[in-house]
Protein backbone atom coordinates (compact mmCIF):
# COMPACT_ATOMS: atom_id res chain seq x y z
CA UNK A 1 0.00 0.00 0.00
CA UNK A 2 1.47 3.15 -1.24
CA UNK A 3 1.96 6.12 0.85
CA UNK A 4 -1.03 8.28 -0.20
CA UNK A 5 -3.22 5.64 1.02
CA UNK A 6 -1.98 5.62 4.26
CA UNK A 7 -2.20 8.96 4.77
CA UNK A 8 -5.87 8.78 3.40
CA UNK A 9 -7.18 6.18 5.78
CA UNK A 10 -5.58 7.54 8.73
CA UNK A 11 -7.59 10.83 7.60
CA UNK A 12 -10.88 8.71 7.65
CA UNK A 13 -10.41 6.44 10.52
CA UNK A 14 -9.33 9.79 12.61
CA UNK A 15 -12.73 11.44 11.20
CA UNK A 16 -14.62 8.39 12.43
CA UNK A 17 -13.19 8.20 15.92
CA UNK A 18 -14.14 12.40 16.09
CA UNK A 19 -17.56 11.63 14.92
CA UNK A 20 -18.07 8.59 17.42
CA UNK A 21 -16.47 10.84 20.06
CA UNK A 22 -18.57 13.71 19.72
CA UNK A 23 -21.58 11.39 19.69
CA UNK A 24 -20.90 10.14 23.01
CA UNK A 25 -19.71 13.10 24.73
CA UNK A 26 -22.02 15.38 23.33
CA UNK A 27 -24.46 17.26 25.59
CA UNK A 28 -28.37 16.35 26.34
CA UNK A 29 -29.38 19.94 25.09
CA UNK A 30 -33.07 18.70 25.44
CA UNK A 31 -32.48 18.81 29.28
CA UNK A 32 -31.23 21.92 28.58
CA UNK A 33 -34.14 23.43 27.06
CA UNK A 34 -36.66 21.67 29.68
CA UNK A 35 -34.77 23.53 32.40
CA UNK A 36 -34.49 26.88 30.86
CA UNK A 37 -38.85 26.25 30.22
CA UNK A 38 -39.45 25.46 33.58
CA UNK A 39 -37.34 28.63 34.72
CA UNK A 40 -39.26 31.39 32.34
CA UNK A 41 -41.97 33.02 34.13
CA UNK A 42 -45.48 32.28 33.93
CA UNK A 43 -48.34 34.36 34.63
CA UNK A 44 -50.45 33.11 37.51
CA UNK A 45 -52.75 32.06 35.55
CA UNK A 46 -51.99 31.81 32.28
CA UNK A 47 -55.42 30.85 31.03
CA UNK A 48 -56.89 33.98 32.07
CA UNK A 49 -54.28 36.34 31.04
CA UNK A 50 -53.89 37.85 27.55
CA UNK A 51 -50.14 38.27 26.50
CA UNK A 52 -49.06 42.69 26.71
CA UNK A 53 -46.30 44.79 25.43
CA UNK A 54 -45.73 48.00 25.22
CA UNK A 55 -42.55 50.38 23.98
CA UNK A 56 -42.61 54.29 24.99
CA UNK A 57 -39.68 56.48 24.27
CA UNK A 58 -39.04 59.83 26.40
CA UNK A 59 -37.12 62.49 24.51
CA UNK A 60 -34.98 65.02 26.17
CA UNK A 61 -33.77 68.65 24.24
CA UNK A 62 -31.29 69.86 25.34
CA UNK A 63 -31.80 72.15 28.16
CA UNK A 64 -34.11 69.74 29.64
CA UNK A 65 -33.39 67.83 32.88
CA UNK A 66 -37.05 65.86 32.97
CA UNK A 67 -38.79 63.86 31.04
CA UNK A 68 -41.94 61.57 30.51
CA UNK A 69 -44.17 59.72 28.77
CA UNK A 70 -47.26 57.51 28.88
CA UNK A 71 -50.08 55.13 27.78
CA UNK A 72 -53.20 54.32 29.11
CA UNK A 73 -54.40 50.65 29.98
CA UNK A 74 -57.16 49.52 28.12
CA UNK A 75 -60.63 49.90 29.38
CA UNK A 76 -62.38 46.59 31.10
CA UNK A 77 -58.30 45.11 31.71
CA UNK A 78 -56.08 45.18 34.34
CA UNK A 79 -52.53 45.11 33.15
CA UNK A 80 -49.83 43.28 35.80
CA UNK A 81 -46.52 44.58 34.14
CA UNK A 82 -43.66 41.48 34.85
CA UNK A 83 -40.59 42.73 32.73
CA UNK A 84 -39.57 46.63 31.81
CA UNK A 85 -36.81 47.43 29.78
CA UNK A 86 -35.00 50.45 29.36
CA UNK A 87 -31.99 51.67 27.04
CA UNK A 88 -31.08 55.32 27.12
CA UNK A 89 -28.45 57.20 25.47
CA UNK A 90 -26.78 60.65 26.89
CA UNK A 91 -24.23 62.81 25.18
CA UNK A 92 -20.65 61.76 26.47
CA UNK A 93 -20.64 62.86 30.14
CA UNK A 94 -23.70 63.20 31.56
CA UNK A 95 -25.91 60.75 33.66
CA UNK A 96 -29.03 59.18 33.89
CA UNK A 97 -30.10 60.33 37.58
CA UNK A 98 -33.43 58.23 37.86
CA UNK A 99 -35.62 56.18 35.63
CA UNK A 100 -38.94 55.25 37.31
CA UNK A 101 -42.32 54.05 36.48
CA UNK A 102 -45.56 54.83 38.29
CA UNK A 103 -48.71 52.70 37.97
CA UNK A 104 -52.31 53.25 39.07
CA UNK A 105 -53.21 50.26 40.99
CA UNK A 106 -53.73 50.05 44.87
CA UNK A 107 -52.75 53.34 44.61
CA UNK A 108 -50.19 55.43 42.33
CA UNK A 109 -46.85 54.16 43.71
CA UNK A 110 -43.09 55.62 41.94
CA UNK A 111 -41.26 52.28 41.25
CA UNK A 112 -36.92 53.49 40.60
CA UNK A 113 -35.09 51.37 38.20
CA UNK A 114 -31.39 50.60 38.00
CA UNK A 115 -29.54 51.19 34.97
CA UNK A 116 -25.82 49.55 34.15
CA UNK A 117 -23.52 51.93 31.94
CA UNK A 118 -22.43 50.40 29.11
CA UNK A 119 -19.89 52.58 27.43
CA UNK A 120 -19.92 55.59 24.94
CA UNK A 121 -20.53 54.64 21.36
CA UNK A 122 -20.49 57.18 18.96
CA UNK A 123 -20.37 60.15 21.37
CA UNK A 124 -23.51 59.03 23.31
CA UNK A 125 -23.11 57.59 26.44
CA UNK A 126 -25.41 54.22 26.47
CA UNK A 127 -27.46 52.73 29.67
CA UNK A 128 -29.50 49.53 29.84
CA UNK A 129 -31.87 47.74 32.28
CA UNK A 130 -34.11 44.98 32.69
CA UNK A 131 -36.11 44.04 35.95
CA UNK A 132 -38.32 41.53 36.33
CA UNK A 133 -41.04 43.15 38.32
CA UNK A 134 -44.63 42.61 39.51
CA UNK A 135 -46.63 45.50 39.10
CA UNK A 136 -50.56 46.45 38.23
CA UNK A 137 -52.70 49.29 36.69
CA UNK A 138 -56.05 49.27 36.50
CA UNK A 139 -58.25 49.35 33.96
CA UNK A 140 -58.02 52.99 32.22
CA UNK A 141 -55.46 54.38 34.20
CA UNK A 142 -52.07 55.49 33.04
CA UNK A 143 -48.37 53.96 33.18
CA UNK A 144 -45.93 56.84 33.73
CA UNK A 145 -41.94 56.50 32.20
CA UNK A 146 -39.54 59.32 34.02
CA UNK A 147 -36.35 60.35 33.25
CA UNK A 148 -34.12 62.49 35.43
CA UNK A 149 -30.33 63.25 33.78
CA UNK A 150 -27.72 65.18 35.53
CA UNK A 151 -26.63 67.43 32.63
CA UNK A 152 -28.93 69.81 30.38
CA UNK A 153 -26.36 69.77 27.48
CA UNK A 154 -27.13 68.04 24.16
CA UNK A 155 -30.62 65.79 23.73
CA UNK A 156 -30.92 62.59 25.59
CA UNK A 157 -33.73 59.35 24.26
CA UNK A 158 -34.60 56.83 26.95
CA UNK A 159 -36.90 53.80 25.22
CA UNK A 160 -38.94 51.82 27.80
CA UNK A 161 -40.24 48.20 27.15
CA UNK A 162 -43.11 46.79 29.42
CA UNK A 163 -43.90 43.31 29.13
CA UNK A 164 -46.67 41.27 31.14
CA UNK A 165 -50.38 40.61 30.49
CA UNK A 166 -53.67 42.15 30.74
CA UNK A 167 -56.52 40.35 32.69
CA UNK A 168 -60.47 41.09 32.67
CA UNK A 169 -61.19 42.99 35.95
């Protein structure tokens, strides 16, 4: 057996023993995915609860330190809110002081949020949070998005995500 054969069925037989290998060692990833389902959050009772999101972006020229915005829950629903988002981008410098969110449930309660800096990209400075919360509005009243920045200088955007589900009253 010439040379070039060798070389060619030590290629194969190494391929083989890579692909048997693999096969053995290679992770379960359906336990994987069972875990990661069991983890996600549920609504209490998911049955009753029809799936919400909502995205509201407060806008701040510059010279302005505060900033909101809104929407209103639809009539006949109550809306529990379980995830809120928020990215928010500040010229080079400045800081995002507080980011809160009211709702009108058992009364109108001011709910602060954490944000993590994430750098400066492109002269902006850049901010991001997500909380998993537990929070309720009643049926026509309003969610409230606040922004608070340290610096008046340039225009700031802060974009808020609310996730959750609305149920009938």
């Amino acid at each position: 057996m010439n040379s070039q054969w060798k070389a060619y069925l030590l290629v194969a037989l190494g391929s083989i023993i890579l692909c048997a290998t693999v096969a053995i060692v290679a992770p379960d990833v359906s336990a994987g995915r069972a875990a990661f389902a069991a983890a996600a959050p549920e609504p209490q009772d998911p049955d009753a609860g029809q799936p919400f999101q909502k995205g509201t972006t407060v806008s701040l020229a510059g010279g302005g330190h505060l900033g909101a915005g809104s929407f209103t829950v639809p009539a006949n629903k109550r809306l529990v809110i379980e995830t809120i988002t928020i990215e928010g981008s500040t010229p080079a410098g400045d800081m995002l002081a507080m980011i809160s969110v009211t709702s009108g449930g058992a009364g109108l309660l001011l709910h602060r949020l954490v944000l993590t800096p994430q750098g400066t990209f492109f002269g902006k400075r850049v901010f991001v949070g997500t909380h998993l919360v537990r929070l309720y509005a009643n049926a026509g009243s309003r969610v409230n998005s606040q922004v608070l920045r340290s610096d008046t200088t340039g225009s700031a955007e802060v974009l808020f995500r609310i996730s959750g589900y609305l149920l009938n009253p």
